[in-house]
Structure formats: C-alpha cells, structure tokens
PDB file of N, CA and C in Angstrom:
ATOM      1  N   UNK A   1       0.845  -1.175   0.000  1.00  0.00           N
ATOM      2  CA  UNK A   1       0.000   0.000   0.000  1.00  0.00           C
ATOM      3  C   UNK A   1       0.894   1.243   0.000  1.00  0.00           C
ATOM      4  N   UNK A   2       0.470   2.148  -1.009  1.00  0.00           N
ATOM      5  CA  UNK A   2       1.355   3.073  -1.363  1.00  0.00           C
ATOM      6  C   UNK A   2       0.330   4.324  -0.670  1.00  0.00           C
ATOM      7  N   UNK A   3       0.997   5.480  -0.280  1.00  0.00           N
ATOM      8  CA  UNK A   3       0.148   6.824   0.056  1.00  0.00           C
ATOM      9  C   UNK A   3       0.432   7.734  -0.898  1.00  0.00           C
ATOM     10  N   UNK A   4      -0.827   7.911  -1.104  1.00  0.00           N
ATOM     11  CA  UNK A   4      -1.489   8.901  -2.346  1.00  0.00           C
ATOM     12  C   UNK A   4      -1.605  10.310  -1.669  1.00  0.00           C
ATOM     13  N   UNK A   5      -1.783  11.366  -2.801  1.00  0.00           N
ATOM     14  CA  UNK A   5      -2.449  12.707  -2.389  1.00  0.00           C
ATOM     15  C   UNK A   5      -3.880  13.197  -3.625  1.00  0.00           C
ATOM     16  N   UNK A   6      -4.195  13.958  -3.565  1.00  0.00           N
ATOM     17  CA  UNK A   6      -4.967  14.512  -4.263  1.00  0.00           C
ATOM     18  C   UNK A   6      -4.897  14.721  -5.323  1.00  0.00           C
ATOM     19  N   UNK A   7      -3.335  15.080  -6.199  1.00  0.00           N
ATOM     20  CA  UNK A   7      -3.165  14.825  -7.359  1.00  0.00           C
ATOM     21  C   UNK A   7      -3.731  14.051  -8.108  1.00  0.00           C
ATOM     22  N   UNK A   8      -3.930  12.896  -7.541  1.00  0.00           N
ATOM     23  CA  UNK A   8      -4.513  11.912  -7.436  1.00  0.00           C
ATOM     24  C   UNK A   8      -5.971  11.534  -8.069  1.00  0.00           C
ATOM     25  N   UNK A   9      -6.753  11.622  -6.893  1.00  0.00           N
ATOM     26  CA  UNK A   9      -8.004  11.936  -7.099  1.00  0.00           C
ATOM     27  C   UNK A   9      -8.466  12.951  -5.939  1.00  0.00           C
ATOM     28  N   UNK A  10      -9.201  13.609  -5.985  1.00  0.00           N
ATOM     29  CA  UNK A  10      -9.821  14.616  -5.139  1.00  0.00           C
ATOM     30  C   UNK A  10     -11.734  14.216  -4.776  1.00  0.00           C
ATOM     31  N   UNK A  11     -11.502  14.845  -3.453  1.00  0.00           N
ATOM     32  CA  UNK A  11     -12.796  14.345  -2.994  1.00  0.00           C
ATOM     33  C   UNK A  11     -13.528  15.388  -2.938  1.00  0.00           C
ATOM     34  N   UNK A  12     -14.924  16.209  -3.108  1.00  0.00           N
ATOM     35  CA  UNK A  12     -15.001  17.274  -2.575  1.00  0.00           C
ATOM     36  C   UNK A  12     -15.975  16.836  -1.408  1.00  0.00           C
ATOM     37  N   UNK A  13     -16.243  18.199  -0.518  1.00  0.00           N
ATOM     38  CA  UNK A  13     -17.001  18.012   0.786  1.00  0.00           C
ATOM     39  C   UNK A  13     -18.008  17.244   0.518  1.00  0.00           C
ATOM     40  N   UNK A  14     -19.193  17.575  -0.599  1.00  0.00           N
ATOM     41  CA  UNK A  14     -20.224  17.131  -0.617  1.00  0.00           C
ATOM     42  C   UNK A  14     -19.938  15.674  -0.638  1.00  0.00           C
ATOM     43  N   UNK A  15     -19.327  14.937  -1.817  1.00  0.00           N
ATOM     44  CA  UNK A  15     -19.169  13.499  -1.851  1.00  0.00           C
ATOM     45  C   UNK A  15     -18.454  12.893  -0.906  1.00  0.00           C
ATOM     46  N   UNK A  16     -17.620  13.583   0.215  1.00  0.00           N
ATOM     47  CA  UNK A  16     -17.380  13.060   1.405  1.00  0.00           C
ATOM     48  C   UNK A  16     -18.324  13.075   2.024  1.00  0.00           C
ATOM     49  N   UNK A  17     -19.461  13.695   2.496  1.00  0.00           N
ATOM     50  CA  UNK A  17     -20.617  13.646   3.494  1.00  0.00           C
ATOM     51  C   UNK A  17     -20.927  12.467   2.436  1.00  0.00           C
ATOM     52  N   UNK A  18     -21.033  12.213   1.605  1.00  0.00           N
ATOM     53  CA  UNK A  18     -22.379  11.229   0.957  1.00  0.00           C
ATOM     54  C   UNK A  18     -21.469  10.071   1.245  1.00  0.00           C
ATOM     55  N   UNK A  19     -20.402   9.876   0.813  1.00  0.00           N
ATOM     56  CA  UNK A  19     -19.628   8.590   1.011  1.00  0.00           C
ATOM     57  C   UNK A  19     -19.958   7.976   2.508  1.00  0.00           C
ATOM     58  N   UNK A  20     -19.527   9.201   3.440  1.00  0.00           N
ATOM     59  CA  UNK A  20     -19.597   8.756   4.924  1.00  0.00           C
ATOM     60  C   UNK A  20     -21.189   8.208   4.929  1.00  0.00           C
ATOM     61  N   UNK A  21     -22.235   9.025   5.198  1.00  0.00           N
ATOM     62  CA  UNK A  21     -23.370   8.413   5.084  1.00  0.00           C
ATOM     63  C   UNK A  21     -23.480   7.228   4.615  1.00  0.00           C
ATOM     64  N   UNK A  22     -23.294   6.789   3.643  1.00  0.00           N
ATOM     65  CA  UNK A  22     -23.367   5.067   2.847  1.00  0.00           C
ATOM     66  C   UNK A  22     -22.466   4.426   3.411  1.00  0.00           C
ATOM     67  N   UNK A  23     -21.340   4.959   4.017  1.00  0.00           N
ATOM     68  CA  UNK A  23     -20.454   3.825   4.710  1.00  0.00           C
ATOM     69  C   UNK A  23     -21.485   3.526   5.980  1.00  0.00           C
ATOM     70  N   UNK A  24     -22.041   4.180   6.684  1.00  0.00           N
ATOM     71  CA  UNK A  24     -22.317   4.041   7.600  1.00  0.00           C
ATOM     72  C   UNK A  24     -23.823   3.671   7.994  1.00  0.00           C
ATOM     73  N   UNK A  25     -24.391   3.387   6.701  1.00  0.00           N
ATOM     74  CA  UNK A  25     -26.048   2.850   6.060  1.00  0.00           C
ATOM     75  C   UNK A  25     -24.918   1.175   6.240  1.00  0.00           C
ATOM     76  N   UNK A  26     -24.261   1.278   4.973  1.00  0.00           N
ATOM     77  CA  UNK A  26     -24.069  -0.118   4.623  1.00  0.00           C
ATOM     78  C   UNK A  26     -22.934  -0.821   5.096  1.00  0.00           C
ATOM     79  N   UNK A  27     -22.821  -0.925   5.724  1.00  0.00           N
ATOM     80  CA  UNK A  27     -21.593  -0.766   6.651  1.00  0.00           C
ATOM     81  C   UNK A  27     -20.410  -2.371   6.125  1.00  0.00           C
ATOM     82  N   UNK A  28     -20.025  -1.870   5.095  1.00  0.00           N
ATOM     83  CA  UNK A  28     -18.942  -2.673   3.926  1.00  0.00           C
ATOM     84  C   UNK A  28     -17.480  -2.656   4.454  1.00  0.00           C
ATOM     85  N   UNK A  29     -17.565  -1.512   5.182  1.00  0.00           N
ATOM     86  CA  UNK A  29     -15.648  -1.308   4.916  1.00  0.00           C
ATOM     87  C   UNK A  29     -15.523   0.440   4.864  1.00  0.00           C
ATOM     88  N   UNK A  30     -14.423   0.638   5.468  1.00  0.00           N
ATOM     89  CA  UNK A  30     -14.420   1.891   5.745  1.00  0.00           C
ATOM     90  C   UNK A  30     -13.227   2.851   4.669  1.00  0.00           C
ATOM     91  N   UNK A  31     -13.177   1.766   3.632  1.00  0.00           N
ATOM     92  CA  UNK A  31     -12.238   1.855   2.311  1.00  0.00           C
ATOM     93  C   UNK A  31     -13.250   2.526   0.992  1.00  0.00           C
ATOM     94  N   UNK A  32     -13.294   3.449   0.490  1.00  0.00           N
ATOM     95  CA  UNK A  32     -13.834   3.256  -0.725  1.00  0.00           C
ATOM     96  C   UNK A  32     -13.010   3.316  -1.726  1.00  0.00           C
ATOM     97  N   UNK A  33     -13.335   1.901  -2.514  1.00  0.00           N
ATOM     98  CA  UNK A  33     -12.515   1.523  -3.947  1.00  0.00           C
ATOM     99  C   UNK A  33     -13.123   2.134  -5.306  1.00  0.00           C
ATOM    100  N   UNK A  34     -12.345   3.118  -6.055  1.00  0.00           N
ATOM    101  CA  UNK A  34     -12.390   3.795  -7.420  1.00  0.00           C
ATOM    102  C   UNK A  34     -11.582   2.266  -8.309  1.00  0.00           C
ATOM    103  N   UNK A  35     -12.226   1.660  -9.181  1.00  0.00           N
ATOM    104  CA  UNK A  35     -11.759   1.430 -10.103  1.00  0.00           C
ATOM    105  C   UNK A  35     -12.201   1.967 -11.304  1.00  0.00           C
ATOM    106  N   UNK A  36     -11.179   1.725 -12.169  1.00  0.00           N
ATOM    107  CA  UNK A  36     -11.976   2.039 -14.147  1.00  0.00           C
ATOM    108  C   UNK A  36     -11.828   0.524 -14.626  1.00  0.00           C
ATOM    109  N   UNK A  37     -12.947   0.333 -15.182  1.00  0.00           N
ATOM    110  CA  UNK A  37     -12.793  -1.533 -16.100  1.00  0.00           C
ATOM    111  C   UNK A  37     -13.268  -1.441 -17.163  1.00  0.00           C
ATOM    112  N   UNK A  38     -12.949  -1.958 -18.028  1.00  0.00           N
ATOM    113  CA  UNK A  38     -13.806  -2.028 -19.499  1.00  0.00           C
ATOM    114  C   UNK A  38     -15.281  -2.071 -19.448  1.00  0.00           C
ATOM    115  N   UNK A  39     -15.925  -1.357 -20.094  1.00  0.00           N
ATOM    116  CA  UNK A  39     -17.557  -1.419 -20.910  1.00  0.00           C
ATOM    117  C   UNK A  39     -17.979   0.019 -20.732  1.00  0.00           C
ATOM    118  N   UNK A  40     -19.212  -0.041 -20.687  1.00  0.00           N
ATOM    119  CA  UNK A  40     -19.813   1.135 -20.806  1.00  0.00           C
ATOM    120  C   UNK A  40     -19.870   1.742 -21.927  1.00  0.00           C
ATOM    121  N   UNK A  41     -20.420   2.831 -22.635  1.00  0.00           N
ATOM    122  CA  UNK A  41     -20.364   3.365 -23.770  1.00  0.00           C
ATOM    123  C   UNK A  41     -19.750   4.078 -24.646  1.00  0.00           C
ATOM    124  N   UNK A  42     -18.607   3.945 -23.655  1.00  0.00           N
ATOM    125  CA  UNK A  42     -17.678   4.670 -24.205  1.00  0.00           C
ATOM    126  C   UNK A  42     -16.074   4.132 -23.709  1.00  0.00           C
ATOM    127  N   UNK A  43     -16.204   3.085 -23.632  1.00  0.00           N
ATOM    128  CA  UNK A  43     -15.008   2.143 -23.622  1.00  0.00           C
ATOM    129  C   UNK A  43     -14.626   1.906 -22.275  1.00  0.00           C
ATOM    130  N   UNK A  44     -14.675   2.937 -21.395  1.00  0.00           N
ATOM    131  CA  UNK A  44     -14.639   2.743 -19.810  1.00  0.00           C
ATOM    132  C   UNK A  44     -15.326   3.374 -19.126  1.00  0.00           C
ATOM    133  N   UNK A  45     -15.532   2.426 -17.712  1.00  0.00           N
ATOM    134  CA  UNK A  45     -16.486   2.744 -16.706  1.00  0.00           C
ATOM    135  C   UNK A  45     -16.146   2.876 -15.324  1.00  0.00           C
ATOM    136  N   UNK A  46     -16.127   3.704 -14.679  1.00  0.00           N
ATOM    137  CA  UNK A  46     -16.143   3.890 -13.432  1.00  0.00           C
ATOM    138  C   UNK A  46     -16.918   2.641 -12.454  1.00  0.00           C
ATOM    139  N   UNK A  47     -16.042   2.309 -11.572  1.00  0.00           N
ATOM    140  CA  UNK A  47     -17.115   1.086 -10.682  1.00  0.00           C
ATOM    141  C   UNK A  47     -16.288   2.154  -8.694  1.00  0.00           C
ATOM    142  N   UNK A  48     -17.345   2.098  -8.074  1.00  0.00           N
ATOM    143  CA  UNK A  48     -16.955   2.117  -6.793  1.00  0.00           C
ATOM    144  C   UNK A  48     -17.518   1.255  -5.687  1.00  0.00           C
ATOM    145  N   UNK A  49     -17.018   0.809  -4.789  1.00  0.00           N
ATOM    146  CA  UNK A  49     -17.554   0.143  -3.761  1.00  0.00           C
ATOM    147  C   UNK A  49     -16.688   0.463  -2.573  1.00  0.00           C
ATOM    148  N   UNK A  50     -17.270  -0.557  -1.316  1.00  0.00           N
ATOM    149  CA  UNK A  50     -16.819  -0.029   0.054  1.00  0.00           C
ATOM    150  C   UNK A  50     -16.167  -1.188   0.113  1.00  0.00           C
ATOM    151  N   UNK A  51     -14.981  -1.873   0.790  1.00  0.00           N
ATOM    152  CA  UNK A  51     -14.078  -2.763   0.563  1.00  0.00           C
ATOM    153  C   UNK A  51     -13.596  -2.665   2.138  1.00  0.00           C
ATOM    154  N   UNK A  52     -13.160  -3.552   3.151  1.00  0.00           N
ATOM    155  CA  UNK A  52     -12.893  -3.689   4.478  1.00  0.00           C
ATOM    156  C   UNK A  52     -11.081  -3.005   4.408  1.00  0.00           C
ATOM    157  N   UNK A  53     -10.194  -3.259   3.604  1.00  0.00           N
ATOM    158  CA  UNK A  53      -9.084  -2.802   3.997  1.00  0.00           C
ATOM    159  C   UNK A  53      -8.266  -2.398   2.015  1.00  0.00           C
ATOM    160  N   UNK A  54      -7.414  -2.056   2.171  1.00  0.00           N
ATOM    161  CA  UNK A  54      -6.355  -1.748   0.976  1.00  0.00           C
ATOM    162  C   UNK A  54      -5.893  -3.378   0.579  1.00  0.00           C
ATOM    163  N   UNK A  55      -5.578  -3.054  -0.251  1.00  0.00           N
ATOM    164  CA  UNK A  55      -4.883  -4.724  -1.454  1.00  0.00           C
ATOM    165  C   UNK A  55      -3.286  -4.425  -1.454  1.00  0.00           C
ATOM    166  N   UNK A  56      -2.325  -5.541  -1.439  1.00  0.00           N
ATOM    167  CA  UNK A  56      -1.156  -4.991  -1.936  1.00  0.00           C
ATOM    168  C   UNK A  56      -1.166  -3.904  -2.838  1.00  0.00           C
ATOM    169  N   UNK A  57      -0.230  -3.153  -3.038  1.00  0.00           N
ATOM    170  CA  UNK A  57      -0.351  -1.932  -4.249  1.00  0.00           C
ATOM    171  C   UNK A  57      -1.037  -1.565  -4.637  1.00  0.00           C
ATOM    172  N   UNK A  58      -1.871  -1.045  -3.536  1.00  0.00           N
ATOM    173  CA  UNK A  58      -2.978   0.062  -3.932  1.00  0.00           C
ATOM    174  C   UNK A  58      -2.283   0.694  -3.332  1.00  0.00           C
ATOM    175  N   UNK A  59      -2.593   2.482  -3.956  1.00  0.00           N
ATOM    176  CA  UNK A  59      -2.271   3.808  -3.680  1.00  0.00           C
ATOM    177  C   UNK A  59      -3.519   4.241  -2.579  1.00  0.00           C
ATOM    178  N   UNK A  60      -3.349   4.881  -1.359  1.00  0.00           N
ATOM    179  CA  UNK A  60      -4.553   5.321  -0.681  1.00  0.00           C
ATOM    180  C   UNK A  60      -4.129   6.952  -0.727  1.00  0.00           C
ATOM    181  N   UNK A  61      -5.660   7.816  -0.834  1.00  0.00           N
ATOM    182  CA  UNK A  61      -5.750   8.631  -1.113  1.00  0.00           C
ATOM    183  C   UNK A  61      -6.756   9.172   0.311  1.00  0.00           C
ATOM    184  N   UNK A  62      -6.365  10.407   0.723  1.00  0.00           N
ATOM    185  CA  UNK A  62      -7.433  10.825   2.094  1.00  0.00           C
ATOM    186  C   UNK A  62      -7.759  12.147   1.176  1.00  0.00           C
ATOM    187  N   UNK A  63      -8.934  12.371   1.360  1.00  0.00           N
ATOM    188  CA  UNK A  63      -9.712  13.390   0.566  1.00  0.00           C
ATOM    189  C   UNK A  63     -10.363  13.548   1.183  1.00  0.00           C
ATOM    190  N   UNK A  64     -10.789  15.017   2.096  1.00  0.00           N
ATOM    191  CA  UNK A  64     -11.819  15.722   2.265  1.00  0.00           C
ATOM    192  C   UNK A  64     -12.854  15.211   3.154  1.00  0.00           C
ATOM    193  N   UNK A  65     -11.597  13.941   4.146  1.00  0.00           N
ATOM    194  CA  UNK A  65     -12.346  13.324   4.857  1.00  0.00           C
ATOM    195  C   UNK A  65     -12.582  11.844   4.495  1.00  0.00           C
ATOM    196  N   UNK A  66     -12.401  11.443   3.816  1.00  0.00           N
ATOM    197  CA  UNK A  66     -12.897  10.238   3.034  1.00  0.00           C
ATOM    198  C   UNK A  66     -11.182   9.429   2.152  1.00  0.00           C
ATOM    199  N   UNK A  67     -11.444   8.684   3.105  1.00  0.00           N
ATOM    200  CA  UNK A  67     -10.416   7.341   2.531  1.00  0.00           C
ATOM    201  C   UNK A  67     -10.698   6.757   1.258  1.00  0.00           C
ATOM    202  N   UNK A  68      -9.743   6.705   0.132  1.00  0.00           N
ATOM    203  CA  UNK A  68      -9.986   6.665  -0.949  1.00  0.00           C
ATOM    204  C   UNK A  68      -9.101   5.708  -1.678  1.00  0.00           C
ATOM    205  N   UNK A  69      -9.174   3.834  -2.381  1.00  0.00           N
ATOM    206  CA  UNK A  69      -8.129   3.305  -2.559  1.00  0.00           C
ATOM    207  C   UNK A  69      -8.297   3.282  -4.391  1.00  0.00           C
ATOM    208  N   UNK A  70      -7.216   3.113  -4.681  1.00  0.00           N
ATOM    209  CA  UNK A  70      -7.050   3.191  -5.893  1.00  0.00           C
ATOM    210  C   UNK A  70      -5.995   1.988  -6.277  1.00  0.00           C
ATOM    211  N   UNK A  71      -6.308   0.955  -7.038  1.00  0.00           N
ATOM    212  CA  UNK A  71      -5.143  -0.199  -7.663  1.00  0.00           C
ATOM    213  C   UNK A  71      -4.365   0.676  -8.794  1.00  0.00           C
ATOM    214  N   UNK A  72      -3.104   0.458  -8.907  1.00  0.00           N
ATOM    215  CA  UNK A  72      -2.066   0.742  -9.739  1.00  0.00           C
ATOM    216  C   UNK A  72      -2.295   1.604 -11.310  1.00  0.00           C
ATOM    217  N   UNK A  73      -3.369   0.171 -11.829  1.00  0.00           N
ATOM    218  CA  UNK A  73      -3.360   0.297 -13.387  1.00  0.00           C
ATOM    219  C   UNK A  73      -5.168   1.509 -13.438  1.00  0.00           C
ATOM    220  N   UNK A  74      -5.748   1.644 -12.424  1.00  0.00           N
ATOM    221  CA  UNK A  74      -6.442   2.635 -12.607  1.00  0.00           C
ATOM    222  C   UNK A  74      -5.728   4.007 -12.534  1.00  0.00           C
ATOM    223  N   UNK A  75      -5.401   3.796 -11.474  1.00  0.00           N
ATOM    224  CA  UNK A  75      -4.628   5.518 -11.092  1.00  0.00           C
ATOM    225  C   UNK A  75      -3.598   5.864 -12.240  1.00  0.00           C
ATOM    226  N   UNK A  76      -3.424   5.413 -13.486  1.00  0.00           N
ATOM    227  CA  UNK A  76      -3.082   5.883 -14.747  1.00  0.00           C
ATOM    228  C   UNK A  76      -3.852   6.759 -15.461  1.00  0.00           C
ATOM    229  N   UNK A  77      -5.284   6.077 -15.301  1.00  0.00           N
ATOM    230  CA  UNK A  77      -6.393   6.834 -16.367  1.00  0.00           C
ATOM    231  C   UNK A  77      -7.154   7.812 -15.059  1.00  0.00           C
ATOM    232  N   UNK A  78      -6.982   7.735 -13.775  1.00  0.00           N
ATOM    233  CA  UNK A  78      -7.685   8.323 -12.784  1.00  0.00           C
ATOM    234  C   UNK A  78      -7.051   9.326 -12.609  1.00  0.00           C
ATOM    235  N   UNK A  79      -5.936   9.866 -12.805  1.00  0.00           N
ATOM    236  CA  UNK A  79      -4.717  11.160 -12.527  1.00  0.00           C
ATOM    237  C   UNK A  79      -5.484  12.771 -12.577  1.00  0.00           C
ATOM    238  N   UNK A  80      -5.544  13.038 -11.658  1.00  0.00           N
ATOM    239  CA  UNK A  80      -6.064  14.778 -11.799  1.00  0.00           C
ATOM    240  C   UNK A  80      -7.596  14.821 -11.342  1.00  0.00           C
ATOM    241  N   UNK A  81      -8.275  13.598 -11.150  1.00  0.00           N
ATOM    242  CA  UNK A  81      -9.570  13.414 -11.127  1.00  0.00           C
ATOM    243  C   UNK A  81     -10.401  13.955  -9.812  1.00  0.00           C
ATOM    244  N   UNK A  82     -11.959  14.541  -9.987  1.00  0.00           N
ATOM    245  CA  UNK A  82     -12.260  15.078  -8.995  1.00  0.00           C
ATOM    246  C   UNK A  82     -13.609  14.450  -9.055  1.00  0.00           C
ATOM    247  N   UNK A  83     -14.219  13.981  -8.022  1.00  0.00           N
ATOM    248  CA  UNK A  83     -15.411  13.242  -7.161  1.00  0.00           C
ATOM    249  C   UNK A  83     -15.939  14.285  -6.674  1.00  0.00           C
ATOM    250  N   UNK A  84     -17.326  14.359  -6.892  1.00  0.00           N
ATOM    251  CA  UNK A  84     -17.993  14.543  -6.574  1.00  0.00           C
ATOM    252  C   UNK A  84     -19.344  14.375  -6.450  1.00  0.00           C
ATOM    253  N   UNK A  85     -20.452  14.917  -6.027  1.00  0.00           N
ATOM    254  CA  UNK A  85     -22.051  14.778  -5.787  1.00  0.00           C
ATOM    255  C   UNK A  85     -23.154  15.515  -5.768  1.00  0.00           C
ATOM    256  N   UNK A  86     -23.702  15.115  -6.364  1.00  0.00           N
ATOM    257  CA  UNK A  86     -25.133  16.055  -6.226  1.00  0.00           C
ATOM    258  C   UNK A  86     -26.440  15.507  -6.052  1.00  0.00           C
ATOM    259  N   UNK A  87     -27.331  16.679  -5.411  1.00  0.00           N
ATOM    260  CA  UNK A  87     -28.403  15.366  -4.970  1.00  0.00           C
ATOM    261  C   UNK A  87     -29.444  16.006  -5.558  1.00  0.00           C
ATOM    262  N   UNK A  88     -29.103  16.802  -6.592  1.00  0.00           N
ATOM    263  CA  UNK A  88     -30.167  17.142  -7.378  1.00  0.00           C
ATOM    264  C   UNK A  88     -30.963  15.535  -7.852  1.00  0.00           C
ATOM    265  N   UNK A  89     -32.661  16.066  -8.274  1.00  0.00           N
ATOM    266  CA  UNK A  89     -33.762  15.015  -8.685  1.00  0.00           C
ATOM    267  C   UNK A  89     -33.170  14.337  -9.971  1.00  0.00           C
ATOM    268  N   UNK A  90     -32.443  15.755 -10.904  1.00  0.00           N
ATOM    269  CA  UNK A  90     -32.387  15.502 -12.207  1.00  0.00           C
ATOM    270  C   UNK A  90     -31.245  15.517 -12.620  1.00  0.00           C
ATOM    271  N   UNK A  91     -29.977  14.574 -13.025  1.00  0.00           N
ATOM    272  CA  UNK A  91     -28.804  14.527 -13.046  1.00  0.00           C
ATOM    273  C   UNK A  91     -28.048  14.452 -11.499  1.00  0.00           C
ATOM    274  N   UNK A  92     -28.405  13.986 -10.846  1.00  0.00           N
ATOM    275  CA  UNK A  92     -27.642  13.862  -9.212  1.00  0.00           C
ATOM    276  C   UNK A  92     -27.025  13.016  -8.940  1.00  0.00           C
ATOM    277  N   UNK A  93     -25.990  12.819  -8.096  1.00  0.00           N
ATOM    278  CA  UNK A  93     -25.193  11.293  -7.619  1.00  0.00           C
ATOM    279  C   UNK A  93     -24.514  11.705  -8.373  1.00  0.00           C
ATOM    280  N   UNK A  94     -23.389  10.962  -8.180  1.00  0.00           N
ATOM    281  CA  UNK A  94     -21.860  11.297  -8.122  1.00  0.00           C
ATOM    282  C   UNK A  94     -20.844  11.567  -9.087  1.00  0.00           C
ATOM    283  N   UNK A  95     -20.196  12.246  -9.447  1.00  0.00           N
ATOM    284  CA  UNK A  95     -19.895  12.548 -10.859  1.00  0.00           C
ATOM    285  C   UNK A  95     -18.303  12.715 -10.584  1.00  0.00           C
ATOM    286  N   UNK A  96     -17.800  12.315 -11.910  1.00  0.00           N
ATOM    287  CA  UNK A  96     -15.781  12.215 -12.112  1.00  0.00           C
ATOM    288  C   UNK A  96     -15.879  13.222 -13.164  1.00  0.00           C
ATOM    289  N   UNK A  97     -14.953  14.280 -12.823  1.00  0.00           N
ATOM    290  CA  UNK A  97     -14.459  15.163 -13.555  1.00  0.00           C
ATOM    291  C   UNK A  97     -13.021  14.839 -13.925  1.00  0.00           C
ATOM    292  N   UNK A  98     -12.961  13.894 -14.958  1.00  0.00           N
ATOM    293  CA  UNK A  98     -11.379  13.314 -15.525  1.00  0.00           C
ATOM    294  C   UNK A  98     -10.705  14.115 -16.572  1.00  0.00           C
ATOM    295  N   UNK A  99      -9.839  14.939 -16.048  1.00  0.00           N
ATOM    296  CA  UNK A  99      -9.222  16.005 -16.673  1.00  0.00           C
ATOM    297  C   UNK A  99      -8.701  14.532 -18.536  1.00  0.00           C
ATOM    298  N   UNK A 100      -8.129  12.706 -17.863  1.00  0.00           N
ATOM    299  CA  UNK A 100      -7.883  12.359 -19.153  1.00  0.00           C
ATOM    300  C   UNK A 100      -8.822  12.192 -20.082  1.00  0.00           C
ATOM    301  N   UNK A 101      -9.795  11.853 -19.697  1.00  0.00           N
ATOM    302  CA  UNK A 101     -11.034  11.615 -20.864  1.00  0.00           C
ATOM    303  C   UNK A 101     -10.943  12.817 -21.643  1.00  0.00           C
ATOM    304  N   UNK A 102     -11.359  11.784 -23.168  1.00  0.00           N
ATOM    305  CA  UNK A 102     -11.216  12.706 -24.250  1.00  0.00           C
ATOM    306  C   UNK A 102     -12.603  12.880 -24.783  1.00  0.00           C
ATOM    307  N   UNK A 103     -13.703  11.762 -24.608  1.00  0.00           N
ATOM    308  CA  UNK A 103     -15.279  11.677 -24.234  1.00  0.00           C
ATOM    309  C   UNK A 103     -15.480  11.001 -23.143  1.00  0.00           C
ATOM    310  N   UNK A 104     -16.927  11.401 -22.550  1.00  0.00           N
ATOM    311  CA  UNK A 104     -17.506  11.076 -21.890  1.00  0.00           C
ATOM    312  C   UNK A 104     -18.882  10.755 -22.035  1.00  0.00           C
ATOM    313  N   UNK A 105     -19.782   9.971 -21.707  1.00  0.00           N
ATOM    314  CA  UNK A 105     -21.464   9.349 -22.114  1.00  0.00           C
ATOM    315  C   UNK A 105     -22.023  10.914 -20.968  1.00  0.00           C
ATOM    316  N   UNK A 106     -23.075  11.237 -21.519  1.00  0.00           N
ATOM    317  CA  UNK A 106     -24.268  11.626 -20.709  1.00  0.00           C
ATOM    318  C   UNK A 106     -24.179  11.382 -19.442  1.00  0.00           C
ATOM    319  N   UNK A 107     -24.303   9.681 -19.062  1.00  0.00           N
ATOM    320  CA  UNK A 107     -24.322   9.899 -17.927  1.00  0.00           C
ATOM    321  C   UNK A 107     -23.547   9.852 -16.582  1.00  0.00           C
ATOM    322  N   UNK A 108     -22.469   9.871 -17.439  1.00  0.00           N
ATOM    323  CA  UNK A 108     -20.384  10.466 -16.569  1.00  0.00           C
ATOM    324  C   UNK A 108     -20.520   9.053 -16.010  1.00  0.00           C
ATOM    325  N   UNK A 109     -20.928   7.434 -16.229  1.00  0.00           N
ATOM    326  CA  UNK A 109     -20.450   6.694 -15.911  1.00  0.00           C
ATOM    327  C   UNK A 109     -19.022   6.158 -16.656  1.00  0.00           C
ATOM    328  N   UNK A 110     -19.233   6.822 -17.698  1.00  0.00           N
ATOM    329  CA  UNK A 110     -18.024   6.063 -18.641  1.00  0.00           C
ATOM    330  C   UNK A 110     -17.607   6.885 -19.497  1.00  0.00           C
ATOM    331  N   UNK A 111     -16.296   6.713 -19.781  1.00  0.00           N
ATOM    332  CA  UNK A 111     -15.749   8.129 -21.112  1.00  0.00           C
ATOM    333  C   UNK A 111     -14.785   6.833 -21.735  1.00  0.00           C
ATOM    334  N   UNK A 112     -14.149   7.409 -22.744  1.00  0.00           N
ATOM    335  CA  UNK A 112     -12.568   7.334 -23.431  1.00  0.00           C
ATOM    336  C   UNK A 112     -11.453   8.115 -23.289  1.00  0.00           C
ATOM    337  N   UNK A 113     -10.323   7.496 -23.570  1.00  0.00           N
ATOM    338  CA  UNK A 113      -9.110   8.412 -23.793  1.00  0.00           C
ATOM    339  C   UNK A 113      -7.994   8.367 -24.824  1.00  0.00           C
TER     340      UNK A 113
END
C-alpha cells in the first residue's frame, strides 16, 4: 500500500458527506474503492464500492475526509480526477471530472481516452 495525495483523485465536501453516510447505512468497509474496467459506452467505466481494507499496491488517497483506494493500473487513467455529488432530482449522484477523458457518455459513468 502506497500513500497517495490529491493529485490523485480529489474528494469534494459534498461526496465526502455522501460517502460517509453510505459507509455508515451499509456498513462494507471503511475503504472506498475507485476502479476504471472495461464497458460502458464509451469504452470505460467507473465502478466504486466499500471494501474492508487496501490490497497490496494500492495507492490510498485521504480526501476531504474520506479514505480513498485506488489499484495501480487505474490511477493511470484516474490522474487529476475530482469526485464529486449532487443530490439534485435531475442529473444527481456522483460525478468524475477526468481532466484524461477525451469523451464522456451523458451519464459520466463512462468516457474514453
């Protein structure tokens, strides 16, 4: 386990309150895992979940309150990236602002680069 900074990925306040809340609804692990994996509509997709501890060589990232792990071969395409949330009715929940994506789908689950 490697220590990360924000360069990294960035958390903002709001998606730290929301993260904490769901950690603490669903009570998984006090880790939340960013990966990118193939599909989606645009070649890659964002997946997150709550995970009990870090993996060998993952990078951990503390953001804004919120513990953040990242495996190796994501934090390539994840670099500069910013998390966040909204709880708007219409377009709300959680959105990646990936400075690499060159597209992104509508609904910011998935872009290219």
């Amino acid at each position: 386990m490697r220590e990360g900074n924000e360069n990294l990925v960035r958390v903002t306040p709001p998606a730290a309150e929301k993260i904490a809340a769901l950690q603490a609804r669903e009570k998984l692990g006090d880790w939340l895992r960013v990966a990118i994996t193939g599909g989606g509509c645009n070649g890659l997709s964002y997946k997150m979940k709550f995970t009990a501890e870090p993996r060998r060589g993952d990078i951990v990232v503390h953001s804004a309150g919120a513990a953040v792990v990242v495996d190796p071969k994501t934090a390539l395409y994840l670099k500069g990236t910013e998390l966040d949330y909204s709880d708007k009715m219409i377009g709300g929940g959680f959105k990646f602002a990936n400075p690499n994506a060159k597209a992104s789908c509508s609904c910011g689950e998935s872009f290219s680069v």
